[in-house]
PDB file of N, CA and C in Angstrom:
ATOM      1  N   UNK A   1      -4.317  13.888  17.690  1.00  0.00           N
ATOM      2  CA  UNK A   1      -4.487  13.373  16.354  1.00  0.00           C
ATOM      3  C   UNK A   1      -4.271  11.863  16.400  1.00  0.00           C
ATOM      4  N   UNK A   2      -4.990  11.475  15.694  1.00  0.00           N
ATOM      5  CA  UNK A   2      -4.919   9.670  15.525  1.00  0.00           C
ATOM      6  C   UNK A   2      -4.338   9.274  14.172  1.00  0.00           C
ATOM      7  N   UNK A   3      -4.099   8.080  14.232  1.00  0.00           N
ATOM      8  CA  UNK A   3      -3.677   7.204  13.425  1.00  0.00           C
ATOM      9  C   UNK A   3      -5.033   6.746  12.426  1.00  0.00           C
ATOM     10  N   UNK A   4      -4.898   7.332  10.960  1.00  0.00           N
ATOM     11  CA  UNK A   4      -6.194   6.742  10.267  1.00  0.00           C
ATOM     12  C   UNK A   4      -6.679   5.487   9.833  1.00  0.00           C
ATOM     13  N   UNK A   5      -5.186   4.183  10.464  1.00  0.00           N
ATOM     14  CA  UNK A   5      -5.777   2.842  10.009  1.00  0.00           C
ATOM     15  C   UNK A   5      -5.555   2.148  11.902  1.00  0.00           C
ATOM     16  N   UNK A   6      -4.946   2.389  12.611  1.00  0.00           N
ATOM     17  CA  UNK A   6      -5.186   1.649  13.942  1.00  0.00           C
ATOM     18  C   UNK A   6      -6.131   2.591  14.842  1.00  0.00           C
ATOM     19  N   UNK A   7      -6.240   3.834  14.429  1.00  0.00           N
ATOM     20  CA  UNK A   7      -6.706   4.348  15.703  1.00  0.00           C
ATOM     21  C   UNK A   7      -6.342   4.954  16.787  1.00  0.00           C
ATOM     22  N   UNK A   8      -4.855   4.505  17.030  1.00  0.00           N
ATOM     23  CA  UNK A   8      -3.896   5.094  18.240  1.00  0.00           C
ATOM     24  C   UNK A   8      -3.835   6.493  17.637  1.00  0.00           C
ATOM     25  N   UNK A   9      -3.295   7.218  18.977  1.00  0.00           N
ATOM     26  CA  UNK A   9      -2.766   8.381  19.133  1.00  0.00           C
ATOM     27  C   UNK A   9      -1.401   8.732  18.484  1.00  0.00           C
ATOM     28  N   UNK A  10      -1.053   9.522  17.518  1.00  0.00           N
ATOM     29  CA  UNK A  10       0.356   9.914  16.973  1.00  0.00           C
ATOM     30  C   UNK A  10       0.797  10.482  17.997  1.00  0.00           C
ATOM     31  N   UNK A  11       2.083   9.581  19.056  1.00  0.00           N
ATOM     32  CA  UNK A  11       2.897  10.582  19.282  1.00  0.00           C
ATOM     33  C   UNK A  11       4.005  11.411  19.172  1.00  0.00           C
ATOM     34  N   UNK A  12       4.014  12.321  19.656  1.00  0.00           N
ATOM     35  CA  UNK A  12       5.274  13.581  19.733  1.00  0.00           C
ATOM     36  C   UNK A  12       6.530  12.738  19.562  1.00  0.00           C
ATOM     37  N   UNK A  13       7.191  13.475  18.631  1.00  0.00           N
ATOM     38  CA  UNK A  13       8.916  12.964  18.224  1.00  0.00           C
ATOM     39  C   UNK A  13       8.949  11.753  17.700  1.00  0.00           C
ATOM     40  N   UNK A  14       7.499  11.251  17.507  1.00  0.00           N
ATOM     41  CA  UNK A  14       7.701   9.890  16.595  1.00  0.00           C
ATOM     42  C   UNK A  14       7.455  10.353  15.218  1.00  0.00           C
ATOM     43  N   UNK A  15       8.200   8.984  14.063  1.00  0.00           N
ATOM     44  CA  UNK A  15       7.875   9.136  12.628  1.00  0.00           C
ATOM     45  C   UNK A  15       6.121   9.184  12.340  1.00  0.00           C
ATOM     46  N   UNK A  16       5.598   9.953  11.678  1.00  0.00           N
ATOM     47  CA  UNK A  16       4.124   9.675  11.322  1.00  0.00           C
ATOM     48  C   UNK A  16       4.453  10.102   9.573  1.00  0.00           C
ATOM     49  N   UNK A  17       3.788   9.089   9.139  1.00  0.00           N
ATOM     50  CA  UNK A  17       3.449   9.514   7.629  1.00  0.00           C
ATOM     51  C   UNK A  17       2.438  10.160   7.144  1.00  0.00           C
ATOM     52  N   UNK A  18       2.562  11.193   6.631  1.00  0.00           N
ATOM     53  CA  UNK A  18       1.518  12.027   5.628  1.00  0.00           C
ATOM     54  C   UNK A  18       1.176  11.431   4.344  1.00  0.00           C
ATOM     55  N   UNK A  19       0.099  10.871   3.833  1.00  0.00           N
ATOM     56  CA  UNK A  19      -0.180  10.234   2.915  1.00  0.00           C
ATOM     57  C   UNK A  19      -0.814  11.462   1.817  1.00  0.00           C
ATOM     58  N   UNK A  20      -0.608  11.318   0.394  1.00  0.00           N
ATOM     59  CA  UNK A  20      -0.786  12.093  -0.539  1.00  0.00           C
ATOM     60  C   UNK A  20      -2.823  12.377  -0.380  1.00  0.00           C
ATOM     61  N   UNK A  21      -3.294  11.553   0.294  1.00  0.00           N
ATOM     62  CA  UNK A  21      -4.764  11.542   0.212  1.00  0.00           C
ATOM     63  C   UNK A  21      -4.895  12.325   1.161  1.00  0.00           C
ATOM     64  N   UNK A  22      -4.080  12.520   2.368  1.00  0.00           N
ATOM     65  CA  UNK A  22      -4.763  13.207   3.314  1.00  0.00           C
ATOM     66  C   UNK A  22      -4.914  12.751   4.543  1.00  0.00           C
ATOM     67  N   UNK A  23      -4.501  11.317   5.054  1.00  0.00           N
ATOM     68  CA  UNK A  23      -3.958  11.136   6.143  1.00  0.00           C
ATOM     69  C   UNK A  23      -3.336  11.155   7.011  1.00  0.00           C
ATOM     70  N   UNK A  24      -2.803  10.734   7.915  1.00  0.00           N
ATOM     71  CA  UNK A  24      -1.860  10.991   8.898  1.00  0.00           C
ATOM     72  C   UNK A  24      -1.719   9.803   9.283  1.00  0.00           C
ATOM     73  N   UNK A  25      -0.639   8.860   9.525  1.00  0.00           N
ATOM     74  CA  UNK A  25      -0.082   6.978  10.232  1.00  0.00           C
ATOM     75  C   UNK A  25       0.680   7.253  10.453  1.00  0.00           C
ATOM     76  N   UNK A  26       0.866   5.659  11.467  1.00  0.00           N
ATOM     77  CA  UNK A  26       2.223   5.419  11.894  1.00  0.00           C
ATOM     78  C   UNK A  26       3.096   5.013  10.791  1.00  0.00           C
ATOM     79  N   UNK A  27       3.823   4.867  11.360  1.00  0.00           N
ATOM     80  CA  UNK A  27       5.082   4.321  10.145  1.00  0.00           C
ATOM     81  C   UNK A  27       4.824   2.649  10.148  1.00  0.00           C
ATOM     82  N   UNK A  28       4.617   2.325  10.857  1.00  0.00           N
ATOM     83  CA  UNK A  28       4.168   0.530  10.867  1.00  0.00           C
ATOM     84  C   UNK A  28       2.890   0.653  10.133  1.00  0.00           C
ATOM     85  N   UNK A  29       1.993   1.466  10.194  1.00  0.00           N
ATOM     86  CA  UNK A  29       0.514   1.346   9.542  1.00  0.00           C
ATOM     87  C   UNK A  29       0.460   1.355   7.984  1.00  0.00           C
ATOM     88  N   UNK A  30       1.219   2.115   7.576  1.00  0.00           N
ATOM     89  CA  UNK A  30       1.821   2.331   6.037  1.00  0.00           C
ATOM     90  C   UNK A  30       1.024   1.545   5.045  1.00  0.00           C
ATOM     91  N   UNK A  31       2.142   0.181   4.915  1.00  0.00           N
ATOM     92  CA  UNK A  31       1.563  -0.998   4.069  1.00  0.00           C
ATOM     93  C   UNK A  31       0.408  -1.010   3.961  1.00  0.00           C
ATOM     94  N   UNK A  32      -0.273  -0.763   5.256  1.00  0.00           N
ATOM     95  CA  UNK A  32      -1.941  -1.374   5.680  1.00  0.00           C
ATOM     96  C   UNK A  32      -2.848  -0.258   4.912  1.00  0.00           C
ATOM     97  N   UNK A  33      -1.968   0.760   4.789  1.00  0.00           N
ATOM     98  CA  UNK A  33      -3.314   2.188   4.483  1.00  0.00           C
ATOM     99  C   UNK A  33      -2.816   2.353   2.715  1.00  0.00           C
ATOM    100  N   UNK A  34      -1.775   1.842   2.173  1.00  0.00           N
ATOM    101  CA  UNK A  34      -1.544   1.894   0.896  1.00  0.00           C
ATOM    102  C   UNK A  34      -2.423   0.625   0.170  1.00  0.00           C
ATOM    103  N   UNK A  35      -2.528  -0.540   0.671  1.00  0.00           N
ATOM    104  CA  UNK A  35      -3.199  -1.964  -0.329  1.00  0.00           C
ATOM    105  C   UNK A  35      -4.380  -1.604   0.123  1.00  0.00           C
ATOM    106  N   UNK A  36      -4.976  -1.075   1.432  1.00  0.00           N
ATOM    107  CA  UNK A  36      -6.635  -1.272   1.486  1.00  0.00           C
ATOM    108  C   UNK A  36      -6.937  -0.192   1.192  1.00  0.00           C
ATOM    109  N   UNK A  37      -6.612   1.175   0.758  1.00  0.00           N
ATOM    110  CA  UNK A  37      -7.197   2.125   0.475  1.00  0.00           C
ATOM    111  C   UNK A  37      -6.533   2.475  -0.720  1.00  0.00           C
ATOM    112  N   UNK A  38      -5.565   2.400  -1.144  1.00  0.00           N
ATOM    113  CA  UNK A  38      -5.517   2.766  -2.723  1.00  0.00           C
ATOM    114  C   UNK A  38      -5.334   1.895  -3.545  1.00  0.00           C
ATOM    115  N   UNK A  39      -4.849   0.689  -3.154  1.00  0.00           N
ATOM    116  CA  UNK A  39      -5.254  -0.737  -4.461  1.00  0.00           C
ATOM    117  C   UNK A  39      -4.475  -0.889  -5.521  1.00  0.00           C
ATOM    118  N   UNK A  40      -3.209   0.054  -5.139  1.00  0.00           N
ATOM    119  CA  UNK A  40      -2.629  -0.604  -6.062  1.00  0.00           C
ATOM    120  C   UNK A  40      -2.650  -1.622  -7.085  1.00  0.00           C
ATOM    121  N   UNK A  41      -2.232  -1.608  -8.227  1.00  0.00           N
ATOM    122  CA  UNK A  41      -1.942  -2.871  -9.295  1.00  0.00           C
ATOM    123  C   UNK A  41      -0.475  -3.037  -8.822  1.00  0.00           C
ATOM    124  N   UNK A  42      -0.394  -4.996  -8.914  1.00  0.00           N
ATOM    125  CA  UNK A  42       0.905  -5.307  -8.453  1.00  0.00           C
ATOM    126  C   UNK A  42       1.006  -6.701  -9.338  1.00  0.00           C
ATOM    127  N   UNK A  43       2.141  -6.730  -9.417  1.00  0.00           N
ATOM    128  CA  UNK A  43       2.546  -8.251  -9.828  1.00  0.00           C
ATOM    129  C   UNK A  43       3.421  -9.095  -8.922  1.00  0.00           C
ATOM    130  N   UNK A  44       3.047 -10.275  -8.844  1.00  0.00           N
ATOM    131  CA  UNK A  44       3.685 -11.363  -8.243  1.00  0.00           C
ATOM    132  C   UNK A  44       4.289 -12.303  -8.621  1.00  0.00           C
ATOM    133  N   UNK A  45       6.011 -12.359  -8.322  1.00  0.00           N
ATOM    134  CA  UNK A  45       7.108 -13.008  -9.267  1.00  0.00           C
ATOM    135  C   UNK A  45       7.828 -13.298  -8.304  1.00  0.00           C
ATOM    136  N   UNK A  46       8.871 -13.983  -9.072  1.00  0.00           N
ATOM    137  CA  UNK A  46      10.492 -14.588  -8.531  1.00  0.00           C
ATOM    138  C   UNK A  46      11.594 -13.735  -9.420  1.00  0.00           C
ATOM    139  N   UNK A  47      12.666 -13.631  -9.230  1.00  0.00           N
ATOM    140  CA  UNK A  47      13.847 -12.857  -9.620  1.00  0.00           C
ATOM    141  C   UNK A  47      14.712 -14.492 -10.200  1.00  0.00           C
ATOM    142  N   UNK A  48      15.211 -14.559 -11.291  1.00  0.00           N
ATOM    143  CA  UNK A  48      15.359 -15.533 -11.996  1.00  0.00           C
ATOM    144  C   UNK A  48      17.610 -15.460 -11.366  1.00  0.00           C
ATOM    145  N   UNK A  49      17.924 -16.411 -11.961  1.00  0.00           N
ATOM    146  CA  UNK A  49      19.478 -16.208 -11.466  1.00  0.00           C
ATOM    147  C   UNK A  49      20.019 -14.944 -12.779  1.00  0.00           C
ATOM    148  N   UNK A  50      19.057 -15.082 -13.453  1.00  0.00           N
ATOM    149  CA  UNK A  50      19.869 -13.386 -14.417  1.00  0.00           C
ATOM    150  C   UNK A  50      19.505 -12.523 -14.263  1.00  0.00           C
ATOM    151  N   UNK A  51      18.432 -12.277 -13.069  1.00  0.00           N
ATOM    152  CA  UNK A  51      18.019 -10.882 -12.837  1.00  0.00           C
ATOM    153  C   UNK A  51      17.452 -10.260 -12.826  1.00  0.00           C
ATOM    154  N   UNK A  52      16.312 -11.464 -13.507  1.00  0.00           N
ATOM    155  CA  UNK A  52      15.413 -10.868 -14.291  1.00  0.00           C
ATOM    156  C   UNK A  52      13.975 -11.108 -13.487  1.00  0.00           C
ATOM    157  N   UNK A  53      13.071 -10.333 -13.449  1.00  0.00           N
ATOM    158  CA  UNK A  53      11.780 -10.503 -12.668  1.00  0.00           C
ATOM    159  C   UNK A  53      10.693 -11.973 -14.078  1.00  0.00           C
ATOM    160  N   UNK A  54      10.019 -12.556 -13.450  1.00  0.00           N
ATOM    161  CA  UNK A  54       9.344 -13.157 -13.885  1.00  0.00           C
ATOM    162  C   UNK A  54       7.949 -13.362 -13.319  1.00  0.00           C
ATOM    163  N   UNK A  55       7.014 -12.756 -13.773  1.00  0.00           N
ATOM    164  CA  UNK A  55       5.793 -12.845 -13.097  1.00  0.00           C
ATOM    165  C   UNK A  55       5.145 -14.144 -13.218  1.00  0.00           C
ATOM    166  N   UNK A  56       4.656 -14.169 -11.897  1.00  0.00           N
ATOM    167  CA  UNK A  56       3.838 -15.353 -11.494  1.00  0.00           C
ATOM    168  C   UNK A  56       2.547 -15.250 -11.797  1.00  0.00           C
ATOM    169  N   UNK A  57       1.795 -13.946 -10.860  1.00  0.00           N
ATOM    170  CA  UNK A  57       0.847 -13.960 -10.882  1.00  0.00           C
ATOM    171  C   UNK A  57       0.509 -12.255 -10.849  1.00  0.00           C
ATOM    172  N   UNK A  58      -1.044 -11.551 -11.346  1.00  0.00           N
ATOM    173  CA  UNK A  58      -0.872 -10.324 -10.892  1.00  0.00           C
ATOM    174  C   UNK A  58      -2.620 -10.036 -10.719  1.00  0.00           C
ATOM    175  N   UNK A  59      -2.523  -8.709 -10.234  1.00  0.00           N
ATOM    176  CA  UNK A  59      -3.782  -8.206  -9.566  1.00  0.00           C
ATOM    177  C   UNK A  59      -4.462  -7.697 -10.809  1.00  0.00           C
ATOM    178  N   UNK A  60      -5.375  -8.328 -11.250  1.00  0.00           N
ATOM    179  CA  UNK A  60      -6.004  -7.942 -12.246  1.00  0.00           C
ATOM    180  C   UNK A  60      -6.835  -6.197 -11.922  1.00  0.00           C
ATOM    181  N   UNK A  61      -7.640  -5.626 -12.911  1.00  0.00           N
ATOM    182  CA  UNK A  61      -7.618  -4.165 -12.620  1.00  0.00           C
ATOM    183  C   UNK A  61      -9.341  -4.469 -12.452  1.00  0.00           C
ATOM    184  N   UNK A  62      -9.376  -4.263 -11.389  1.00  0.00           N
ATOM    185  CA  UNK A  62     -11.217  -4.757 -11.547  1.00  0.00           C
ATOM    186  C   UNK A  62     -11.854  -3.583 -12.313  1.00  0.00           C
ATOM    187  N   UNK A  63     -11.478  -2.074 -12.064  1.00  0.00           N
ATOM    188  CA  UNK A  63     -11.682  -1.019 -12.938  1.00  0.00           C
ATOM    189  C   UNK A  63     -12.693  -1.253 -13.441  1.00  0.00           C
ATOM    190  N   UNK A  64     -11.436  -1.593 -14.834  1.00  0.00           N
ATOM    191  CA  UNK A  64     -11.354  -1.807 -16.328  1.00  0.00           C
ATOM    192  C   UNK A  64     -12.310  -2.980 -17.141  1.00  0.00           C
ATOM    193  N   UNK A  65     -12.687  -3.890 -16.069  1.00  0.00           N
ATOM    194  CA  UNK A  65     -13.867  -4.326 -16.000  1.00  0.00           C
ATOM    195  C   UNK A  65     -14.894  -4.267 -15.839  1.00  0.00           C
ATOM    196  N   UNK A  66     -14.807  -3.590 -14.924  1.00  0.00           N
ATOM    197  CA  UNK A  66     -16.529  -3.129 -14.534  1.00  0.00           C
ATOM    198  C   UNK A  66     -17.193  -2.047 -14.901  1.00  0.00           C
ATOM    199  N   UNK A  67     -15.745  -1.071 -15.541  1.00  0.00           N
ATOM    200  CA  UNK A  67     -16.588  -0.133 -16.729  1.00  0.00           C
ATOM    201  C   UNK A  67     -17.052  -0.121 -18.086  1.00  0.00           C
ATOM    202  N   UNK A  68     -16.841  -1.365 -18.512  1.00  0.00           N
ATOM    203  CA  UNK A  68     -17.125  -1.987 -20.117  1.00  0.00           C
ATOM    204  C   UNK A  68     -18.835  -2.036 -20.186  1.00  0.00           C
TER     205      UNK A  68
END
């Protein structure tokens, strides 16, 4: 069995992640198979000295656009 974003071989007694879609990764591949294949919406901020999140910037929903 392979890895569905590098390609390598999963091996025996190592961590591999099962992804809710139906994959199989490494545990390093993760990040890579969550932003390019499911796309999350995210926001991009700083944590203020009270604690508080403050967004900078965020991933607009292309969606919601392109179905109007």
């Amino acid at each position: 069995m392979n890895c569905a974003v590098c390609g390598n071989e999963l091996l025996c007694d190592r961590a591999v992640f099962h992804c809710s879609c139906g994959v199989y990764l490494h545990a390093h591949c993760w990040n890579n198979h969550v932003i390019q294949a499911h796309q999350p919406e995210f926001e991009i901020g700083v944590v203020n000295l009270s604690g508080e999140f403050e967004v900078r910037s965020a991933k607009e929903n292309t969606e919601a656009t392109s179905t109007e």
